[in-house]
Protein backbone atom coordinates (compact mmCIF):
# COMPACT_ATOMS: atom_id res chain seq x y z
CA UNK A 1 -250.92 -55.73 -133.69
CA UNK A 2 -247.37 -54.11 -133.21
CA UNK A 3 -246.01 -53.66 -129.55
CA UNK A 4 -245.85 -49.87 -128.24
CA UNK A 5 -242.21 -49.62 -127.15
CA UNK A 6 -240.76 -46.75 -125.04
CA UNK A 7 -236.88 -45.78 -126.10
CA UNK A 8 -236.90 -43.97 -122.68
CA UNK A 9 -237.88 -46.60 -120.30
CA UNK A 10 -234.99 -47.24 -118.27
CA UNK A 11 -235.05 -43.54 -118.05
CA UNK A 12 -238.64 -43.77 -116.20
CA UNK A 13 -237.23 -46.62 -114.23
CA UNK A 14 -234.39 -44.85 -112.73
CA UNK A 15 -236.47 -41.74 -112.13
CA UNK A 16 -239.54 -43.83 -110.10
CA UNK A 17 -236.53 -45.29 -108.52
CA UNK A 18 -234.86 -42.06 -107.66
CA UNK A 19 -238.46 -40.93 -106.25
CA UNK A 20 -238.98 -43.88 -104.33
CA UNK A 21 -235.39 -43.21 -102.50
CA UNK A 22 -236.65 -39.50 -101.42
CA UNK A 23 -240.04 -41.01 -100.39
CA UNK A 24 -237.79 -43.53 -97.88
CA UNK A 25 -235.33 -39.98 -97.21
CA UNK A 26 -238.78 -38.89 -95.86
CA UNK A 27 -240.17 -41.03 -94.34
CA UNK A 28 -236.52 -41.63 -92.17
CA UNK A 29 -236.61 -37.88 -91.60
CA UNK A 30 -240.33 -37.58 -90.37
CA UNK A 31 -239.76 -40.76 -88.23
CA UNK A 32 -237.15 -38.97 -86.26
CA UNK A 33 -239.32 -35.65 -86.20
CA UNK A 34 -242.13 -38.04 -84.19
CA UNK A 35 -239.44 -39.62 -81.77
CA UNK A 36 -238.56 -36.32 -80.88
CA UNK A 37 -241.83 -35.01 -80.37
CA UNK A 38 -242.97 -38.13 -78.24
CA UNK A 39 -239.53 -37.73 -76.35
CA UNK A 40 -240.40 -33.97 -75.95
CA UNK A 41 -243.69 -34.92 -74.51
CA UNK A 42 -242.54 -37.65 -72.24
CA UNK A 43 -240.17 -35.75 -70.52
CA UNK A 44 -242.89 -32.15 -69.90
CA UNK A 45 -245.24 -35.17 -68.54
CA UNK A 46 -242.93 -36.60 -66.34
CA UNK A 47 -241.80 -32.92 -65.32
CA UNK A 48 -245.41 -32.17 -64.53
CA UNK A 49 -245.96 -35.61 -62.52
CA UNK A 50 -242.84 -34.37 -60.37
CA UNK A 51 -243.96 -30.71 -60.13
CA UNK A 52 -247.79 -32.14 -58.90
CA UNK A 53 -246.10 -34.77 -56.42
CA UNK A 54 -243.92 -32.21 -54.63
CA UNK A 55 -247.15 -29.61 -54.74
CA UNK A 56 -249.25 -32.26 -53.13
CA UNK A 57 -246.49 -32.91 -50.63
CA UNK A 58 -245.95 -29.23 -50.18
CA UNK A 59 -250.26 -28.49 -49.40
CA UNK A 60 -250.66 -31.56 -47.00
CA UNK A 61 -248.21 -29.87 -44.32
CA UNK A 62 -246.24 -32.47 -43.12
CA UNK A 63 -242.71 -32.13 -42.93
CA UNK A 64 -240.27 -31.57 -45.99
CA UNK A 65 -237.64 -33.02 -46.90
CA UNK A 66 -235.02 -30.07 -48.53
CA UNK A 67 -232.53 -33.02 -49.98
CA UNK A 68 -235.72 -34.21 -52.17
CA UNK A 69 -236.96 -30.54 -53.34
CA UNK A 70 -233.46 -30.10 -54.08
CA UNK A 71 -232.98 -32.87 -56.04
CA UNK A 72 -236.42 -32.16 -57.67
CA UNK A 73 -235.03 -28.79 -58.68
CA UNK A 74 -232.17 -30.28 -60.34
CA UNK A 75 -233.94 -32.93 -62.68
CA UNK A 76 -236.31 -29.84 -63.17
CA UNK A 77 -233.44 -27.48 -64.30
CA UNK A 78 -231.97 -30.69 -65.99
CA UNK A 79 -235.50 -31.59 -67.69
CA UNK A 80 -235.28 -27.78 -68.93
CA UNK A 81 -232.48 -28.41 -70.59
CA UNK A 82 -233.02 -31.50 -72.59
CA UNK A 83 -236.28 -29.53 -73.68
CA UNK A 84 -233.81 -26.98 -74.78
CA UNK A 85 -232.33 -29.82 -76.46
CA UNK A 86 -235.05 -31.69 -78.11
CA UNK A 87 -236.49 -28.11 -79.45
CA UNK A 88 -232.91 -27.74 -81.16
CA UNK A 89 -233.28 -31.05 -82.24
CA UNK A 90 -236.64 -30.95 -83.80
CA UNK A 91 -235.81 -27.61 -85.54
CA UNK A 92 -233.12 -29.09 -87.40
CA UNK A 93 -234.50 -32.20 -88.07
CA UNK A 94 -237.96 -29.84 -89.94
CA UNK A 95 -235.05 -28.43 -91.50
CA UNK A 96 -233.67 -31.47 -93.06
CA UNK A 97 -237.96 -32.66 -93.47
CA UNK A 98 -238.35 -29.70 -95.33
CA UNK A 99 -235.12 -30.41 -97.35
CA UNK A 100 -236.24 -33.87 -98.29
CA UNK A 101 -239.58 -33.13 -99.15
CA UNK A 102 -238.23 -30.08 -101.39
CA UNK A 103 -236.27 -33.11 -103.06
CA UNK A 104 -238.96 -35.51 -103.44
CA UNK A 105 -241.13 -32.89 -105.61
CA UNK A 106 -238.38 -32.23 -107.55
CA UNK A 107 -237.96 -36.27 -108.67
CA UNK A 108 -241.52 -36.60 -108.62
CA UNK A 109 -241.40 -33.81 -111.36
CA UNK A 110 -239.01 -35.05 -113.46
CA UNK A 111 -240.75 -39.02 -113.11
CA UNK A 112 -243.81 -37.25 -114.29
CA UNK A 113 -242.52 -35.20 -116.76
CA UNK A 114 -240.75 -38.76 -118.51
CA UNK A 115 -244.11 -40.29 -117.81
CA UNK A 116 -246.00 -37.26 -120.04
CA UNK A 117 -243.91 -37.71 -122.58
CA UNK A 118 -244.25 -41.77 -122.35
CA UNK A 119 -248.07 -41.28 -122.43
CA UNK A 120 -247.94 -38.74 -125.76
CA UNK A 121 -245.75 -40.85 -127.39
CA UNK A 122 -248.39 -43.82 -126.77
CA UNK A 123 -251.38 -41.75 -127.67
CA UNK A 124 -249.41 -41.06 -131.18
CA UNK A 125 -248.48 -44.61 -131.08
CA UNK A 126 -252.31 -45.45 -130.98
CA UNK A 127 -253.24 -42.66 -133.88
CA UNK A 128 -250.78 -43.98 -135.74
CA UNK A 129 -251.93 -47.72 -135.66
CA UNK A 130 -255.50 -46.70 -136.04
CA UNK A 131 -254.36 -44.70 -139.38
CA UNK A 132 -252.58 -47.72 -140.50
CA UNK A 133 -255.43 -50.10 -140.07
CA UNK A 134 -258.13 -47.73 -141.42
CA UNK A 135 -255.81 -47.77 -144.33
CA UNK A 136 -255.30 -51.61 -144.57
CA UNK A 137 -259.41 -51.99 -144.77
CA UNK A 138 -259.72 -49.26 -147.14
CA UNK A 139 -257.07 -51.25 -149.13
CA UNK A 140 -258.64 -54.62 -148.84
CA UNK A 141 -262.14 -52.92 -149.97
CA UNK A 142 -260.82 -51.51 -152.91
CA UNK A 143 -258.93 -54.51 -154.39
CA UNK A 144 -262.31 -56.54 -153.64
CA UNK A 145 -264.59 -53.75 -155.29
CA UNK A 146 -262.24 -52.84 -158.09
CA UNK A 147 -261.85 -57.16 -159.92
CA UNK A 148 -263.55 -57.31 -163.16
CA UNK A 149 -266.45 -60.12 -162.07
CA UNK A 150 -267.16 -58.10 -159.53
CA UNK A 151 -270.97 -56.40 -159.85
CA UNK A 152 -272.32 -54.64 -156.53
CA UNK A 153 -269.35 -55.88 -154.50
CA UNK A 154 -271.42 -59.78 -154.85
CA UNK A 155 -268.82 -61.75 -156.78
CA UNK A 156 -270.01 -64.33 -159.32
């Protein structure tokens, strides 16, 4: 049996490449997304472990010490501000996400679209064969019914 072969594979190669480089694009891009978050969330948890310490020194009564509430208010005013920050951040990096991902359908389109058109062209490929062999039996049957000796297709 003849070999199916695809003029347009390298084409398909270099388009499942191309989709594989916006799948990494991605996956970069939603791997910076989840630092930020985590940093985001780190720093609101260790602004809320300060804010807690400083209430529970606040409701026993004993005496206060301005230079630390002070210097709590300033990494609080300084913790608002990288939150400022990592929002910014994390805005523009969904930006870029939502860039990539925008990118990867497209390639994944046009790999599928080569891969359609790779799968047609095999199904024809396959019709076509069949055809041909249904005609090479109906050949081989008719030289073997139509010799002279031959009665009832038993040969004598």
């Amino acid at each position: 049996m003849a070999k199916f072969v695809f003029e347009l594979e390298v084409l398909l190669e270099q388009r499942r490449r191309e989709e594989r480089d916006r799948m990494k694009a991605v996956a970069q891009i939603e791997r910076e997304r989840v630092e930020i978050e985590h940093a985001a969330l780190r720093l609101a948890a260790a602004m809320r472990d300060e804010r807690e310490v400083l209430r529970q020194e606040l409701a026993q009564h004993t005496g206060v010490h301005l230079g630390r509430v002070r210097m709590q208010a300033n990494a609080s005013l300084h913790g608002i501000r990288k939150t400022h920050e990592l929002a910014l951040q994390g805005a523009a990096t969904i930006t870029r996400l939502d860039a990539a991902r925008a990118e990867l359908l497209k390639a994944t389109t046009r790999r599928r679209a080569v891969e359609l058109l790779r799968e047609r062209r095999l199904e024809a490929w396959l019709a076509e064969e069949r055809a041909k062999e249904a005609r090479e039996d109906d050949e081989l049957v008719t030289a073997r019914f139509g010799r002279p000796n031959d009665r009832d297709g038993v040969l004598t």
